[in-house]
Protein backbone atom coordinates (compact mmCIF):
# COMPACT_ATOMS: atom_id res chain seq x y z
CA UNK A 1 167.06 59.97 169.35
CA UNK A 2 168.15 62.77 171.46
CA UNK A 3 167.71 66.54 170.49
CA UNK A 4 169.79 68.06 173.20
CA UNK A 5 172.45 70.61 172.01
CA UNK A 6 175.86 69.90 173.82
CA UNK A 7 177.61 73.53 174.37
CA UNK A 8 180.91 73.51 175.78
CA UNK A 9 180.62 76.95 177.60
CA UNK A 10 178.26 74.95 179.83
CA UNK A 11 175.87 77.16 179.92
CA UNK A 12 173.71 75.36 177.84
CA UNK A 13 171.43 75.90 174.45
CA UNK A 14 170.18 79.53 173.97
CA UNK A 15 166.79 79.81 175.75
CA UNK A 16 165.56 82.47 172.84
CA UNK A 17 165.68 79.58 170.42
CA UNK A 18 163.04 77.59 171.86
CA UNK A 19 161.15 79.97 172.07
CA UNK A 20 161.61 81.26 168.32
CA UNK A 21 161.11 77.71 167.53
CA UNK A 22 157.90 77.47 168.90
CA UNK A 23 156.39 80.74 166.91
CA UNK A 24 158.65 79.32 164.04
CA UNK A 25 155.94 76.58 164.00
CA UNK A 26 152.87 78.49 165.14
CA UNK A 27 153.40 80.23 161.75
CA UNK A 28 153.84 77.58 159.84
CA UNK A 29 150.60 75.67 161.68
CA UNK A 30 148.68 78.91 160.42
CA UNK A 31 150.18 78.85 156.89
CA UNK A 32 149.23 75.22 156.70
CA UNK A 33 145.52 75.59 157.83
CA UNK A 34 145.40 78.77 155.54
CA UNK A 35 146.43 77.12 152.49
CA UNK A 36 144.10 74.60 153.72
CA UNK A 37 141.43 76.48 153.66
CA UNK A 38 142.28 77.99 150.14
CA UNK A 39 142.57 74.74 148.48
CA UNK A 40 139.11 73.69 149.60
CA UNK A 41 137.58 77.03 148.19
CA UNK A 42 139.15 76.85 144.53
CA UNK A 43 137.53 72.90 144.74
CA UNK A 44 134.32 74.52 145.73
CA UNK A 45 134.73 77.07 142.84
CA UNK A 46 135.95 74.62 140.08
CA UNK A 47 132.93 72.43 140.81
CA UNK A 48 130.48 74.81 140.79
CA UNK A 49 131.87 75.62 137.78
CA UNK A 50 131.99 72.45 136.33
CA UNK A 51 127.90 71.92 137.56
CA UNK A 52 127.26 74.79 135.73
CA UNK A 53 128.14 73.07 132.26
């Protein structure tokens, strides 16, 4: 499966996109690992919790 934009101006797809794509995606790569992260604490916290009883 292609991804390539036709344009009829030939000029072609707007270089600024790929480039907004990319940090597009580094954000959501650091969302992901920070949410990550913050699942693995409240497990840590609910089973301390729960060792406690």
């Amino acid at each position: 499966m292609s991804t390539h934009v036709l344009c009829l101006s030939g000029i072609g797809p707007n270089p600024g996109f790929r480039e907004r794509n990319r940090m597009e995606l580094s954000v959501l790569d650091i969302v992901y690992v920070l949410v990550t992260i913050a699942v693995f604490a409240v497990v840590g916290v609910v089973a301390r919790g729960v060792e406690k009883l």
